[in-house]
N, C-alpha and C. Protein backbone atom coordinates (compact mmCIF):
# COMPACT_ATOMS: atom_id res chain seq x y z
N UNK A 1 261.08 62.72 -87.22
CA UNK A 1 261.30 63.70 -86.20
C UNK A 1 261.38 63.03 -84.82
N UNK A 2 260.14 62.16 -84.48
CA UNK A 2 260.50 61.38 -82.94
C UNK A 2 261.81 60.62 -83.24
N UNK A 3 261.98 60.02 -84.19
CA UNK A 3 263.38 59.58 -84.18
C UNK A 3 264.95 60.68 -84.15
N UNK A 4 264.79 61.65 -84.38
CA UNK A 4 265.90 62.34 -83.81
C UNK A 4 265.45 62.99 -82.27
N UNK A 5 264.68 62.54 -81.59
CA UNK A 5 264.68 63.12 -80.46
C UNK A 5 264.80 61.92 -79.49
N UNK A 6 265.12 60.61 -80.09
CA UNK A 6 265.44 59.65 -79.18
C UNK A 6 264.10 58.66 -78.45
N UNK A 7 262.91 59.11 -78.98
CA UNK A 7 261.73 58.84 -78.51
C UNK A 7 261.33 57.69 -78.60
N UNK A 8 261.09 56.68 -77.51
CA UNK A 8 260.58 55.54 -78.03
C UNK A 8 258.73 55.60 -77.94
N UNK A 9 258.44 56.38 -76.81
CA UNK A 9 256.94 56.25 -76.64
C UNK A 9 256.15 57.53 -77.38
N UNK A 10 254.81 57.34 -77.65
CA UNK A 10 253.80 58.22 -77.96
C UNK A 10 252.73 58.09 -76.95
N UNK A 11 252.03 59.34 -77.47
CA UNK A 11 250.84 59.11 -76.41
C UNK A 11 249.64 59.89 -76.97
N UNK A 12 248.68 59.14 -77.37
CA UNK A 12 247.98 59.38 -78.54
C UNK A 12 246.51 59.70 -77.82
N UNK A 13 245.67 60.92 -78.41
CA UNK A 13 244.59 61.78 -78.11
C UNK A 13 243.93 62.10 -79.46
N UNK A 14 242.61 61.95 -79.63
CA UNK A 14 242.28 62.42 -80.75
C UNK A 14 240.35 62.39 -80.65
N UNK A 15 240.28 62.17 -82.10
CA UNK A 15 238.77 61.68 -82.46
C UNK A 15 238.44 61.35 -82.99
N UNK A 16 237.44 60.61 -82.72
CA UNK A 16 236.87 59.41 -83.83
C UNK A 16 237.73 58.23 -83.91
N UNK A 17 237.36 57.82 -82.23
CA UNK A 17 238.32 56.22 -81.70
C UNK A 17 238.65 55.42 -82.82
N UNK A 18 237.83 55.09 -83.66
CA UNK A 18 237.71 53.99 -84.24
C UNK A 18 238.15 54.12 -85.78
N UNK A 19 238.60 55.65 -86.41
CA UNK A 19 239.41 55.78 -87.35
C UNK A 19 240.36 56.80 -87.30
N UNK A 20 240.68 57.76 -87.05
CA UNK A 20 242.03 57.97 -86.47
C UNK A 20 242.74 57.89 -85.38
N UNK A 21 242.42 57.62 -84.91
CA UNK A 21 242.98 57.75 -83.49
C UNK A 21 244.00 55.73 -83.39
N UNK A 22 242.56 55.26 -83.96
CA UNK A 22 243.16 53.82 -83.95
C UNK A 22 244.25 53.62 -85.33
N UNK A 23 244.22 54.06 -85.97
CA UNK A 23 245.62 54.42 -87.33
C UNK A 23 246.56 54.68 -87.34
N UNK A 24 246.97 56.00 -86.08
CA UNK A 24 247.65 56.62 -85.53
C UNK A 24 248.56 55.27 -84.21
N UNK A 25 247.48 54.88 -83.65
CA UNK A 25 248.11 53.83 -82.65
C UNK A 25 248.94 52.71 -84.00
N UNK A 26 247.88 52.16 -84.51
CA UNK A 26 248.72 51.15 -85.31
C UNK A 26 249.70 51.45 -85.79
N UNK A 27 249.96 52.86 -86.48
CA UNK A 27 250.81 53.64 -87.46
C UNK A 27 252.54 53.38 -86.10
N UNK A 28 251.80 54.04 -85.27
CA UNK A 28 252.95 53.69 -84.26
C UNK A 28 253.24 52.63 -83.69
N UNK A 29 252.89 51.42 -84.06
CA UNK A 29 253.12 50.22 -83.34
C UNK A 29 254.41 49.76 -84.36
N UNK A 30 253.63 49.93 -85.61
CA UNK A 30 254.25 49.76 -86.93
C UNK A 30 255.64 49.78 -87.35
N UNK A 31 255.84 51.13 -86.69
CA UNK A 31 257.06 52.06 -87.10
C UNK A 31 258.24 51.69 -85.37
N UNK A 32 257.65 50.55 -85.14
CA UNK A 32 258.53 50.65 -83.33
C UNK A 32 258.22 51.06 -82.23
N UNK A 33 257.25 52.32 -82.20
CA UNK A 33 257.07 52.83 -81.08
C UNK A 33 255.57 52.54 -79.87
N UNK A 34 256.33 53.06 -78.68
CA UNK A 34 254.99 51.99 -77.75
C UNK A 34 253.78 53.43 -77.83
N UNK A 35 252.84 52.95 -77.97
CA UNK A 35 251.76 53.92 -77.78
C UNK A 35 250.91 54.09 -76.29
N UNK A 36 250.53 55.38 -75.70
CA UNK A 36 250.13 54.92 -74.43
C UNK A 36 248.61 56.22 -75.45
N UNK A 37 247.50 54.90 -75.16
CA UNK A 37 246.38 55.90 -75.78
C UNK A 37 245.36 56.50 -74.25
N UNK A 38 245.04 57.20 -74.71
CA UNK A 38 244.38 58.08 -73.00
C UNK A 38 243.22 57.81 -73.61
N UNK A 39 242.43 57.04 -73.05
CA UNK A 39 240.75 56.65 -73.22
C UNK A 39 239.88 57.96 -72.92
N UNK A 40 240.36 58.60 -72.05
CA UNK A 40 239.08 59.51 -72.12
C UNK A 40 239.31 60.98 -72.49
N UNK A 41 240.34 60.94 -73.79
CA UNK A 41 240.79 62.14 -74.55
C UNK A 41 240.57 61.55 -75.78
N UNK A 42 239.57 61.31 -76.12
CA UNK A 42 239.34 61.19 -77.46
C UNK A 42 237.88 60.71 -77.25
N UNK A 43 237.32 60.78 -78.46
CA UNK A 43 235.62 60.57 -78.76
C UNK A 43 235.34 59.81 -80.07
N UNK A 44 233.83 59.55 -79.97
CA UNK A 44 233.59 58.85 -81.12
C UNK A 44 232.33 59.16 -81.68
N UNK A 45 231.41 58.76 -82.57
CA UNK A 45 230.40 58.97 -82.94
C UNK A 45 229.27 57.98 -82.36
N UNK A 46 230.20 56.64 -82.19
CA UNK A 46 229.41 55.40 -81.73
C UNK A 46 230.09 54.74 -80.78
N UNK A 47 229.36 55.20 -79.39
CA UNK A 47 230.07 54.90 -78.09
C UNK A 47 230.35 53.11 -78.31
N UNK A 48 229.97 52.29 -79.21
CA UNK A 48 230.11 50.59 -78.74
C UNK A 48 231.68 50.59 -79.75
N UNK A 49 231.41 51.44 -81.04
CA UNK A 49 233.09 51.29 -81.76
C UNK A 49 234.24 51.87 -80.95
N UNK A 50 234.03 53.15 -80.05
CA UNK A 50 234.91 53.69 -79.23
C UNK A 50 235.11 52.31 -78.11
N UNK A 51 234.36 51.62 -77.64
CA UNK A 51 234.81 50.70 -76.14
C UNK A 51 235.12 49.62 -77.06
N UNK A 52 235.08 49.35 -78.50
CA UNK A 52 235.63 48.30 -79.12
C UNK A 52 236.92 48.56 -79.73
N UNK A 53 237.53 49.52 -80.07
CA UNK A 53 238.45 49.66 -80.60
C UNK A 53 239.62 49.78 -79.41
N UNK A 54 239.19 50.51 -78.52
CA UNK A 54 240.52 50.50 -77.06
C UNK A 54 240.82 49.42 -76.65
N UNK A 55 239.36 48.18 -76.64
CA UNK A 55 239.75 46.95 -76.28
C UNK A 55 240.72 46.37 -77.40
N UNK A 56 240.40 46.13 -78.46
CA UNK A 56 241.38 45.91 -79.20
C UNK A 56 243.25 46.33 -79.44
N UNK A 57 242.95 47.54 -79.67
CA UNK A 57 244.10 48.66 -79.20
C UNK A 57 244.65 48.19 -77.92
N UNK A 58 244.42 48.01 -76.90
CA UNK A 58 244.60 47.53 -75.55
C UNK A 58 245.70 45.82 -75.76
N UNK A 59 244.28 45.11 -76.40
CA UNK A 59 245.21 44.02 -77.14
C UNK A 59 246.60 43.86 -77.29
N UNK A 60 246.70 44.44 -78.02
CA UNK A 60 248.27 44.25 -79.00
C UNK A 60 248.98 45.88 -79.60
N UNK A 61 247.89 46.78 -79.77
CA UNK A 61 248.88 47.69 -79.68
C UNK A 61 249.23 49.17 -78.76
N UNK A 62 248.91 48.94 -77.89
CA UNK A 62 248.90 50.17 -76.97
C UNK A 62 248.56 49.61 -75.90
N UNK A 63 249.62 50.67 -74.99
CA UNK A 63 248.48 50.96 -73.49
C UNK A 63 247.36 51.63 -73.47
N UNK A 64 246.15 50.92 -73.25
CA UNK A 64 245.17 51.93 -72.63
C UNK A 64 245.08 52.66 -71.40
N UNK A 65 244.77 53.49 -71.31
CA UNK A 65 244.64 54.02 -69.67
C UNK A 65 244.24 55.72 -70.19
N UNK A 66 243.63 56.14 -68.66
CA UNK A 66 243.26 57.51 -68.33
C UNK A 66 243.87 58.24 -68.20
N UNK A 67 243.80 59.37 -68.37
CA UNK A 67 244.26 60.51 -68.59
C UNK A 67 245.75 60.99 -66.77
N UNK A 68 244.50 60.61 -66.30
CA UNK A 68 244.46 60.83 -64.79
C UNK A 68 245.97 59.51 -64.77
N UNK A 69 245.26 58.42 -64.94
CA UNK A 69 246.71 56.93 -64.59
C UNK A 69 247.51 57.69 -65.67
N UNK A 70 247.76 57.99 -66.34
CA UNK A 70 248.87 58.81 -66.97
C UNK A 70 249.53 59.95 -66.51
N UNK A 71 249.12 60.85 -65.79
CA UNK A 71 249.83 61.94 -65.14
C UNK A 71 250.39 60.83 -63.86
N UNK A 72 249.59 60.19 -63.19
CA UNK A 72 249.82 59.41 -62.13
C UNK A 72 251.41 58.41 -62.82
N UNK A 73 251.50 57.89 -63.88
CA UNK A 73 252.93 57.04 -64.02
C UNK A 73 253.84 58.20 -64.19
N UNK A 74 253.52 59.37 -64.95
CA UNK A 74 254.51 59.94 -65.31
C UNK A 74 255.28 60.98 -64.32
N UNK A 75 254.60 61.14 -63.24
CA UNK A 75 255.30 61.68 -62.14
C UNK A 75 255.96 60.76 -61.53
């Protein structure tokens, strides 16, 4: 479906940083597309796997950034 709408980016929100949310990023790195994940739209059970997985995620497959620096690029 993002592929018939021409889409290269996602922008990924969820819960439970550290297993879907981070699946979802990879899933889309995977398949081509850039992921921009919003750090403080999503939650976790264990605040050290949530600040470990964005760093990672951050790494190599996504932008990290706030909710807020996201309305801020996209205007």
């Amino acid at each position: 479906m993002l592929n018939s709408f021409k889409a290269d980016t996602v922008v990924i929100a969820g819960t439970v940083t550290q297993i879907c949310v981070e699946e979802t990023v990879r899933q889309a790195f995977h398949h081509g597309f850039k992921a921009i994940v919003l750090r403080d739209c999503m939650s976790s059970f264990k605040p050290q796997l949530h600040e470990a997985t964005l760093k990672n995620l951050n790494m190599k497959f996504g932008a990290v950034v706030s909710s807020e620096e996201f309305i801020e690029l996209a205007t």
